[in-house]
Protein backbone atom coordinates (compact mmCIF):
# COMPACT_ATOMS: atom_id res chain seq x y z
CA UNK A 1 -3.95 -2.24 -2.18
CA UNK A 2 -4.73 -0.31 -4.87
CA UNK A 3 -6.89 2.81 -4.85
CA UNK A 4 -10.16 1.78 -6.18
CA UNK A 5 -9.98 -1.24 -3.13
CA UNK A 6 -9.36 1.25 -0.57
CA UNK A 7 -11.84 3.84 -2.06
CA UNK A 8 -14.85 0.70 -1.81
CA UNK A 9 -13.81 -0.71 1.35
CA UNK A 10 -13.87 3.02 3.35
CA UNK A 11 -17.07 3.49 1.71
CA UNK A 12 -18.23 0.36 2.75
CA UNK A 13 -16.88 0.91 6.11
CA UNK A 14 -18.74 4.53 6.13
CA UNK A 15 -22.21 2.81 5.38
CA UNK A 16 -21.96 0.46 8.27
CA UNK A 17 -20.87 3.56 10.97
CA UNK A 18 -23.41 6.31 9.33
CA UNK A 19 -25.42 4.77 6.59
CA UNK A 20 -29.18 4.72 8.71
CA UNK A 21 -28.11 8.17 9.37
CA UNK A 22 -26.95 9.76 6.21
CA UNK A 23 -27.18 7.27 3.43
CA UNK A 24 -25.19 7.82 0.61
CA UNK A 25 -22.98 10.66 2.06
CA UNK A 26 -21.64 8.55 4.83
CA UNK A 27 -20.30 6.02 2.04
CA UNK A 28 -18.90 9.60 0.60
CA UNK A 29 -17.26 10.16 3.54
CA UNK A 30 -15.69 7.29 4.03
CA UNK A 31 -14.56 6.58 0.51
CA UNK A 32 -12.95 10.24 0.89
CA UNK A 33 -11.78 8.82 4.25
CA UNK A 34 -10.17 5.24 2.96
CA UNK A 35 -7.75 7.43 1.02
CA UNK A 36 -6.64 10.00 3.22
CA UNK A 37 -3.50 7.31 4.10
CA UNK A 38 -2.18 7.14 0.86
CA UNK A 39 -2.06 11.01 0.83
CA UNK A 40 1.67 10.78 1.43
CA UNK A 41 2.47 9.83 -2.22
CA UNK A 42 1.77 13.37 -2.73
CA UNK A 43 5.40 14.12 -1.08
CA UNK A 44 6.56 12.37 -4.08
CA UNK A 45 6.33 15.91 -5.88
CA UNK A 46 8.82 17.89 -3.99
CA UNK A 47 11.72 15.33 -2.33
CA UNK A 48 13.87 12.56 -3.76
CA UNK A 49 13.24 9.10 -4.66
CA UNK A 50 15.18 7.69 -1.29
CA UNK A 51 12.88 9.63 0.67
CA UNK A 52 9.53 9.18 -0.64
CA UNK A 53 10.21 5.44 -0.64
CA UNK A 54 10.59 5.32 2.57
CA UNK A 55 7.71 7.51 3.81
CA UNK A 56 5.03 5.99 1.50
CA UNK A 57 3.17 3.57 3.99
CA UNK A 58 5.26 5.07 7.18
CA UNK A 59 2.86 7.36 9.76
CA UNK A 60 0.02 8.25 7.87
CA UNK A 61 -0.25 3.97 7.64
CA UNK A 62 0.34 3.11 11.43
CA UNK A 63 -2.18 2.56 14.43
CA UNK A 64 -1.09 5.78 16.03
CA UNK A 65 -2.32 7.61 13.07
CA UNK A 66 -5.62 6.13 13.07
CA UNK A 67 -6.22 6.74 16.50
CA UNK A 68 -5.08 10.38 16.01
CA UNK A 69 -6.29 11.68 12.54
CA UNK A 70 -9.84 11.07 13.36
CA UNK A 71 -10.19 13.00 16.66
CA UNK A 72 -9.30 16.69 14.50
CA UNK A 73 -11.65 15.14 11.33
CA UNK A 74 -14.33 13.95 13.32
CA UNK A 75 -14.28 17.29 15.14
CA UNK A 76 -14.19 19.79 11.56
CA UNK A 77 -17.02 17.80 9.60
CA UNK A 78 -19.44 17.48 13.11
CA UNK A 79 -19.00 21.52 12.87
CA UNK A 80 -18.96 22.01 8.77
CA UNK A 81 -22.80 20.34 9.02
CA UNK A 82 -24.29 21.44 12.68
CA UNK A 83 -25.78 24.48 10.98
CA UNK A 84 -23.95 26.99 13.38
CA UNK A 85 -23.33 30.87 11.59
CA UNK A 86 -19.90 30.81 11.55
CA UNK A 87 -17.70 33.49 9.57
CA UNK A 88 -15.28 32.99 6.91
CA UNK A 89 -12.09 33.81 9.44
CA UNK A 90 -13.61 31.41 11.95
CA UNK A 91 -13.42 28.49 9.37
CA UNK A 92 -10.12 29.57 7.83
CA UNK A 93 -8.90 29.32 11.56
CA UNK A 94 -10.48 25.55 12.26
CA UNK A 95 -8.28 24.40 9.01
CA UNK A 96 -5.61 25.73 9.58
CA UNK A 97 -5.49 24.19 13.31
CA UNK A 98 -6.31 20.46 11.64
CA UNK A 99 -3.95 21.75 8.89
CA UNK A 100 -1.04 22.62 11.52
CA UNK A 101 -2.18 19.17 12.57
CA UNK A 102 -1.41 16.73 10.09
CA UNK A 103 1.90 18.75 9.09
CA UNK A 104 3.20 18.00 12.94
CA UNK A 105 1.97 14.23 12.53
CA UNK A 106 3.97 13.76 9.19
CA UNK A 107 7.38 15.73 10.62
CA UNK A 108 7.14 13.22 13.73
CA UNK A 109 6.77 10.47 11.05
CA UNK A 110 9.43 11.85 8.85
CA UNK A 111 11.72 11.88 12.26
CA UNK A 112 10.80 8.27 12.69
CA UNK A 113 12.21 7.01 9.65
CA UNK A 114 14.88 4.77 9.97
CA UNK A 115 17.39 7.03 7.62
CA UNK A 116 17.84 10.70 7.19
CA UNK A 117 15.52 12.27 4.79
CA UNK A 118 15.12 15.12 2.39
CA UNK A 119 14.79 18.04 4.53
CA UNK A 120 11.88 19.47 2.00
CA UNK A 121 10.16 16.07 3.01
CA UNK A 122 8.05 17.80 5.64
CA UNK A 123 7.37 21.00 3.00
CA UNK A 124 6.33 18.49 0.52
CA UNK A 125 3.81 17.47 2.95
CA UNK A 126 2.85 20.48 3.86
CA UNK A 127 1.97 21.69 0.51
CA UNK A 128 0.28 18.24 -0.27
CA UNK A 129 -2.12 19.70 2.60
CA UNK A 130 -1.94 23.41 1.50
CA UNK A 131 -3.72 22.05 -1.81
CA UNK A 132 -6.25 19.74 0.03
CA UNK A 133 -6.72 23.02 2.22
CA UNK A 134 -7.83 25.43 -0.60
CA UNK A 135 -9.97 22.91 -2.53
CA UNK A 136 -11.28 22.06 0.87
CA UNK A 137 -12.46 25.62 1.29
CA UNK A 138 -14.34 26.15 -1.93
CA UNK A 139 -15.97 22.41 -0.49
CA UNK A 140 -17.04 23.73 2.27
CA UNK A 141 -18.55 26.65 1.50
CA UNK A 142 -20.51 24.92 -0.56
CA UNK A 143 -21.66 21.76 2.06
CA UNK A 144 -22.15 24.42 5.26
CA UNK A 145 -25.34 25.80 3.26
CA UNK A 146 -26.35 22.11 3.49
CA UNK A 147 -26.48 21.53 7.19
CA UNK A 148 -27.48 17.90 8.48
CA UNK A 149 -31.20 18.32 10.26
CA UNK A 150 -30.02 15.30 12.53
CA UNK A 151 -26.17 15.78 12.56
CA UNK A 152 -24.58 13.20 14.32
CA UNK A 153 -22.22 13.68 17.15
CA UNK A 154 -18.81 14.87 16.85
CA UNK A 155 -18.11 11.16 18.27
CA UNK A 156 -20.28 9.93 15.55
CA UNK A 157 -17.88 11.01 12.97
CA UNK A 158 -14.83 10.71 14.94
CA UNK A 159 -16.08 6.18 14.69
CA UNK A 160 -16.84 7.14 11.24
CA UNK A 161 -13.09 8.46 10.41
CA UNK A 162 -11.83 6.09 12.63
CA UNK A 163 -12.99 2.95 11.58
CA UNK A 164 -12.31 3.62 7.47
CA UNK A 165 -8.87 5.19 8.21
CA UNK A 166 -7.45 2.12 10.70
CA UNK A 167 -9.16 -0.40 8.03
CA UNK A 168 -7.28 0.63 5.09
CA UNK A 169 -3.41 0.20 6.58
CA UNK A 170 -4.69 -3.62 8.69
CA UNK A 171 -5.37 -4.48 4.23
CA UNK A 172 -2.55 -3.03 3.10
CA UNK A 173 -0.32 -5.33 5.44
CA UNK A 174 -1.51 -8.16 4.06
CA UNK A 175 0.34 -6.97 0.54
CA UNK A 176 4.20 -7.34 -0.27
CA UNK A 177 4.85 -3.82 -0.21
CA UNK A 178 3.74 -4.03 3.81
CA UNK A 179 3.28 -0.89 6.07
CA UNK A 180 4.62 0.50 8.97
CA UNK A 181 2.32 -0.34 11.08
CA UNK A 182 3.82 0.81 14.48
CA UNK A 183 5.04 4.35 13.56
CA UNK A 184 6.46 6.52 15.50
CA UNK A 185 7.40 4.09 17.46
CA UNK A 186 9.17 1.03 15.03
CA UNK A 187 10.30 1.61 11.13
CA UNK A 188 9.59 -2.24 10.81
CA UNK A 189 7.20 -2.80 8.04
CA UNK A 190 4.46 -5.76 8.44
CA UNK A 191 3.87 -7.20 5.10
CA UNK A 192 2.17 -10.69 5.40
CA UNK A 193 2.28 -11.52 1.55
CA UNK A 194 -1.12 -13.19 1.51
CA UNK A 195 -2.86 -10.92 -1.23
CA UNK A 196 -1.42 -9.08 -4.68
CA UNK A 197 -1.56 -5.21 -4.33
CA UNK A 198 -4.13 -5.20 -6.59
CA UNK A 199 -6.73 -8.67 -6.94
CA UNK A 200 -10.33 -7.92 -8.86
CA UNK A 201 -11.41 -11.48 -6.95
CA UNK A 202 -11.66 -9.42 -3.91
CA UNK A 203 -12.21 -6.16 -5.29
CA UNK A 204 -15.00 -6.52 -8.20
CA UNK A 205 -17.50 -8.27 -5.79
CA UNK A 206 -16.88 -5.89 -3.29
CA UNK A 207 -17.65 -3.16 -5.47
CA UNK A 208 -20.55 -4.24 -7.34
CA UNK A 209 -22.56 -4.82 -3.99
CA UNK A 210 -21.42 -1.26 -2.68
CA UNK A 211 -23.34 0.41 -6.03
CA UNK A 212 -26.13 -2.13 -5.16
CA UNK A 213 -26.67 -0.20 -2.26
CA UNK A 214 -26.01 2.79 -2.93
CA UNK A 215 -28.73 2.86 -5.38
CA UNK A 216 -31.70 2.29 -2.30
CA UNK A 217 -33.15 3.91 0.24
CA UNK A 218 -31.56 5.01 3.21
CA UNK A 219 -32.04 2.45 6.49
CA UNK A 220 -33.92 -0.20 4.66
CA UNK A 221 -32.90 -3.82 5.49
CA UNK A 222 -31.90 -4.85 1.56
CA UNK A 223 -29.10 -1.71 1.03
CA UNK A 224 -27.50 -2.59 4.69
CA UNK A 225 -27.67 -6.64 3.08
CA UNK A 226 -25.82 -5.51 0.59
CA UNK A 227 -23.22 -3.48 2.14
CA UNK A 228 -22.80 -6.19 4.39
CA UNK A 229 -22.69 -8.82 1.60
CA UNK A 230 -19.90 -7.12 -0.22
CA UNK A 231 -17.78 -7.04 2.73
CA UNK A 232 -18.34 -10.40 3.61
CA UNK A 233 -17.76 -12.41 0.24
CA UNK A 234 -14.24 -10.04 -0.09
CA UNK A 235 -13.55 -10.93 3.56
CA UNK A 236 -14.36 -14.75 3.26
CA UNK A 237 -11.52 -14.54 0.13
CA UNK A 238 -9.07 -12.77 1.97
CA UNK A 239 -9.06 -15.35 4.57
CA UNK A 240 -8.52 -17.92 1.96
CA UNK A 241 -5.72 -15.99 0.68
CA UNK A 242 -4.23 -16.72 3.73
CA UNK A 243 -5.08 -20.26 3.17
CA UNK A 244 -3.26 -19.83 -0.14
CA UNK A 245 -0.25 -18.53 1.51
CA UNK A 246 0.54 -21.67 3.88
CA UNK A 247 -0.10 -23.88 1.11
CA UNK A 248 2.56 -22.33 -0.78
CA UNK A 249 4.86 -22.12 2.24
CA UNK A 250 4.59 -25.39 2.73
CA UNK A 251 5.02 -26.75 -0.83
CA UNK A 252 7.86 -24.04 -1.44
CA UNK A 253 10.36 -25.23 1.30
CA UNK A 254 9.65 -28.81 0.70
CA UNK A 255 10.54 -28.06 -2.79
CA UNK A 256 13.89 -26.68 -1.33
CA UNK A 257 14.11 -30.07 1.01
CA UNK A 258 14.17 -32.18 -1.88
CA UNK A 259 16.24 -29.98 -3.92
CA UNK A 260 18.88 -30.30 -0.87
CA UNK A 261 19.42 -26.44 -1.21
CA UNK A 262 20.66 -24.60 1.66
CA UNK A 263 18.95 -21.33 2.24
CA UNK A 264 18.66 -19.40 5.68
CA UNK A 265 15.15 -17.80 4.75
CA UNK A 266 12.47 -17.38 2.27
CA UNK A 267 9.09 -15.70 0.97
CA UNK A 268 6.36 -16.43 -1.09
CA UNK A 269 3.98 -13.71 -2.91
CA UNK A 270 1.11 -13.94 -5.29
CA UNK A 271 1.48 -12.54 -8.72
CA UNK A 272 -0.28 -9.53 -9.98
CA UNK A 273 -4.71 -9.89 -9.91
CA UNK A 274 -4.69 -13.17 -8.61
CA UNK A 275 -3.98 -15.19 -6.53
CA UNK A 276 -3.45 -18.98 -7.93
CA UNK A 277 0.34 -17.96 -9.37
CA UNK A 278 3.05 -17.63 -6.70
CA UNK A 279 6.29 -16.70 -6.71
CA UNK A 280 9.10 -17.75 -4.43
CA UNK A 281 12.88 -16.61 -3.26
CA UNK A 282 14.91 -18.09 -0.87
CA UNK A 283 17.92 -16.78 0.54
CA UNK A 284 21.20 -18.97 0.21
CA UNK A 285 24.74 -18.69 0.46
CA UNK A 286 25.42 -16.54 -2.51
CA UNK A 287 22.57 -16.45 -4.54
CA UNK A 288 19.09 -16.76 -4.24
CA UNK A 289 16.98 -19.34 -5.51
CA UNK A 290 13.46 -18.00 -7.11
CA UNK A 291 10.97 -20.50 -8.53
CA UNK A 292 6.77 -20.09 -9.33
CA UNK A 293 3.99 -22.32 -8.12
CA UNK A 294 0.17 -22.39 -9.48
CA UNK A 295 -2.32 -24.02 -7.32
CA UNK A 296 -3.26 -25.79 -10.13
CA UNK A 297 0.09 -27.38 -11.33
CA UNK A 298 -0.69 -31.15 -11.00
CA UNK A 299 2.61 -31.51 -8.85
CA UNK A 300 2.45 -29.99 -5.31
CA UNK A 301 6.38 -28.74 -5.96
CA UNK A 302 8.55 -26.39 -7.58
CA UNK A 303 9.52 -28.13 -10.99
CA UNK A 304 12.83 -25.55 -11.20
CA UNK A 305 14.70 -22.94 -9.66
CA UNK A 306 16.05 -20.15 -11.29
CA UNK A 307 19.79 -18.89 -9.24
CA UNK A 308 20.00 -15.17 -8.98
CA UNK A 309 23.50 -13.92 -7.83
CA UNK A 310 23.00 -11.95 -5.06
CA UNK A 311 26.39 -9.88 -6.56
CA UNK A 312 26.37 -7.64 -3.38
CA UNK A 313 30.64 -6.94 -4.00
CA UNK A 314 29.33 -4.37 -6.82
CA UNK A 315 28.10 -2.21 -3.40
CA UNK A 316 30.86 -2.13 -1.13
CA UNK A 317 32.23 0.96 -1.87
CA UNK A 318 28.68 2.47 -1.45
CA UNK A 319 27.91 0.70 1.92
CA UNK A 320 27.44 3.96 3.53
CA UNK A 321 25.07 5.53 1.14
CA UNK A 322 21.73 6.42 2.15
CA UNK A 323 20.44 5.45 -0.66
CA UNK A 324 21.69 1.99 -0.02
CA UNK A 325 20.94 1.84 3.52
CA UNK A 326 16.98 2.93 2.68
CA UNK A 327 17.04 0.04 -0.63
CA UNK A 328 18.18 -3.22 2.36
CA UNK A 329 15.70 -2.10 4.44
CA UNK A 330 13.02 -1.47 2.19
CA UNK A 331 13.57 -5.35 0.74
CA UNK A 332 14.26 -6.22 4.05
CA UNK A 333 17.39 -7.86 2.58
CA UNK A 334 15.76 -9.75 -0.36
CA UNK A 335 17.86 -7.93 -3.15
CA UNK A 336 20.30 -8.54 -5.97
CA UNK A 337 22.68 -6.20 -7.75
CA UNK A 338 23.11 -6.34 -11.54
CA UNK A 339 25.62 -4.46 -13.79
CA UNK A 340 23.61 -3.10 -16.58
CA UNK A 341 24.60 -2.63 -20.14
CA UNK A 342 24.70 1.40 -19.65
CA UNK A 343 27.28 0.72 -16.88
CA UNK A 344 24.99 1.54 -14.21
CA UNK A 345 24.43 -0.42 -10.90
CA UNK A 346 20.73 -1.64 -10.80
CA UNK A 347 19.29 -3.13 -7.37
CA UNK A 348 15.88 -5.80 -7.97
CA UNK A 349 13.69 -6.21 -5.27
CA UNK A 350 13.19 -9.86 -5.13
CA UNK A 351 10.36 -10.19 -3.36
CA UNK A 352 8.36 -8.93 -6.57
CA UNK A 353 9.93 -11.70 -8.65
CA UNK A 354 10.35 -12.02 -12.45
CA UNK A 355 8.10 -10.80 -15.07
CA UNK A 356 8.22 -14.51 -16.63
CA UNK A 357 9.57 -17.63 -15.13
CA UNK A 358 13.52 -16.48 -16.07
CA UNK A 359 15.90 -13.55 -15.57
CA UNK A 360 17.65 -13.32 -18.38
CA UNK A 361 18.01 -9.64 -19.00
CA UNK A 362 17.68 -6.63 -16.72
CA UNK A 363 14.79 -6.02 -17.63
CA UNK A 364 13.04 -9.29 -16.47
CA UNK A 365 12.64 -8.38 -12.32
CA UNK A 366 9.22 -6.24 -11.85
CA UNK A 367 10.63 -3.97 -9.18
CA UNK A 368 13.82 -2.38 -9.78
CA UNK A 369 16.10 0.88 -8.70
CA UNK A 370 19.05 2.25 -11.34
CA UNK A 371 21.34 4.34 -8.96
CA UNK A 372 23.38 7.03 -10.27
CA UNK A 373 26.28 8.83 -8.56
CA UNK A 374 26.45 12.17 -8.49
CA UNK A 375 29.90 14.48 -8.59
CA UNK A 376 30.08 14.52 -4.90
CA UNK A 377 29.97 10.92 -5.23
CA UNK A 378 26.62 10.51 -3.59
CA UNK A 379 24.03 7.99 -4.89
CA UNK A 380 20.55 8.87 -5.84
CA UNK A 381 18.17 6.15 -6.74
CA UNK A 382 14.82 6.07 -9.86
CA UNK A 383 12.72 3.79 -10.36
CA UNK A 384 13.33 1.76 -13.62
CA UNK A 385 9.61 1.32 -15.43
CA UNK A 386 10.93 0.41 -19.05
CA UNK A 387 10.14 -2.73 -20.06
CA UNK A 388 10.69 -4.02 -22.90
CA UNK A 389 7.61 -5.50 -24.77
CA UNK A 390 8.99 -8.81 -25.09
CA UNK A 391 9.44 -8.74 -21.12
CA UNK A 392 5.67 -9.79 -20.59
CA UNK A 393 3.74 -12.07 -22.23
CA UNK A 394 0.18 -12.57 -21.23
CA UNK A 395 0.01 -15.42 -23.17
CA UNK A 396 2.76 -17.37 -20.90
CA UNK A 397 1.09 -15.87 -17.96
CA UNK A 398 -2.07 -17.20 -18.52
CA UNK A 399 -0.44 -20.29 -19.44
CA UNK A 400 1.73 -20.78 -16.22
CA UNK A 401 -1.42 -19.98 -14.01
CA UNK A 402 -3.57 -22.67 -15.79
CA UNK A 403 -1.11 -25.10 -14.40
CA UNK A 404 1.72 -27.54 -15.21
């Protein structure tokens, strides 16, 4: 999910562990907290596209992670607010062993992968940290003259991290873009496709009941109502999401039925902030078959399906490739190959469908890769975020999602 989500459900999650106990700087906490997963975009600076693909969502998303991460955090912040006189070396030691840390949990994770990576992947992370390190410093300097009169435990904190880090991965699997739930132990990434990566249906209500609270008193009844609200009405809607989902399973390979097309698989998603327009792709012979659904379309059935060629005989001479082995198992096989007019290869990630209902151009698929060979011969892989304003049309979205 997007950042502001994750941000409002950690602090959410913070005011339900610690919010009697500290009030508003629990939900700090744990909004701090609910983003220390998505941290490892911050590799992004320092290695290649192939490899920061793959370790975005990979150990810093995963149960072992959020059983881990929590035991070093919940140990540094019960000690930056128990009021002890420590000195400046003593504190530049107890980061740099949480610092030394997290580096050893990301080269495990970067090990884990299921292709080689860059081998500045682990330096990127470690710098990533270096950063957090120093601004953490001039932080705490600043909070340790501000000790806690009733600081809770060091297992206090430890639920507290636990609890808003292992939350924000179990929502993100419930998005296309899935996570990797069970590193170090299994690259396979759980993405259940019930919610769009970024929904303000779940979000908004979430968020205005979290400011609710935050604006009363610490431990009285109406600002833990609140808290609790907010989590409940976004809950409640991401269980009907799910709802949603077999709905459109259901109508979607019916659709194929009485289409008589022969497919081996498929997958439905929601569209971007909602989650009334779906999108479909099934997997045939030698194309794939990609059609869109509204909940409120008066027919319970795909009125037409678009045929993308899968094209895959444009790869074979790169079958080898990395870059190419990292791109089928990122779209777990839902892919086409297009020959664009530059003369360049370009690889769409189905699963993110069409920008309108067609795919006329190259343009037209949301979620695309150009790869480029080198003069070794080796492919490298960027992300393709041109569009072309005649691509989208809000208009025709809004039109489409009303219904047919």
């Amino acid at each position: 999910m997007d950042s502001i989500t994750q941000i409002t459900l950690g602090a959410a999650v913070g005011e339900v562990v610690l919010g009697k106990k500290l009030g508003n700087r629990a939900m700090l906490w744990g909004a701090f907290a609910g983003t220390i997963p998505d941290l490892d975009v911050l590799a992004n600076l320092v290695t290649d596209n192939v490899s920061s693909t793959a370790f975005h969502r990979a150990i810093t998303h995963s149960i072992f992670f959020a059983f881990i991460a929590p035991l070093a955090l919940g140990w540094l912040v019960h000690r930056l607010y128990d009021g002890t006189p420590r000195s400046n070396r003593v504190w530049a030691r107890d980061f740099g062993v949480v610092l030394a840390f997290f580096i050893i949990i990301n080269a495990i994770g970067a090990l884990a992968l299921p292709i080689p990576v860059s081998d500045v992947l682990p330096i990127g992370v470690m710098v990533s940290v270096v950063i957090l390190f120093v601004l953490g410093i001039a932080w705490w300097r600043r909070q340790r003259r501000n000790p806690i009169a009733d600081n809770p435990s060091q297992l206090a904190w430890t639920n507290l991290f636990f609890w808003t880090i292992f939350t924000h991965p179990l929502l993100d699997a419930c998005t296309i873009y899935g996570t990797q739930l069970l590193q170090p132990f299994s690259d396979f990434r759980v993405g259940l496709d019930n919610i769009s990566v970024a929904d303000p249906a779940y979000t908004l209500p979430f968020l205005i009941c979290l400011i609710i609270a935050s604006r009363m008193t610490r431990g009285s009844r109406r600002r833990a109502w609140f808290n609790w609200a907010g989590i409940a009405i976004s809950s409640a809607y991401l269980v009907f999401t799910f709802f949603n989902k077999q709905h459109v399973d259901t109508v979607f390979e019916n659709s194929l039925k009485t289409e008589e097309l022969s497919y081996s698989r498929f997958c439905t998603t929601p569209t971007i902030f909602n989650n009334i327009l779906w999108q479909g792709v099934a997997d045939g012979d030698s194309v794939f078959y990609h059609g869109t659904y509204s909940l409120l379309d008066k027919e319970e059935r795909i009125l037409r399906f678009n045929y993308l060629p899968k094209n895959y005989h444009l790869l074979e001479p790169y079958q080898d490739q990395r870059a190419i082995k990292m791109l089928k198992w990122f779209s777990k096989d839902f892919y086409s190959v297009t020959e664009r007019k530059d003369g360049r290869l370009q690889i769409n990630q189905l699963q993110y469908g069409l920008f309108g209902e067609e795919a006329n151009d190259e343009q037209d698929y949301i979620f695309k890769f150009i790869l480029e060979e080198d003069e070794t011969g080796e492919l490298h892989i960027s992300h393709d975020r041109e569009v072309q304003p005649d691509s989208i049309s809000l208009g025709d979205f809004w039109t489409r999602l009303k219904g047919i």
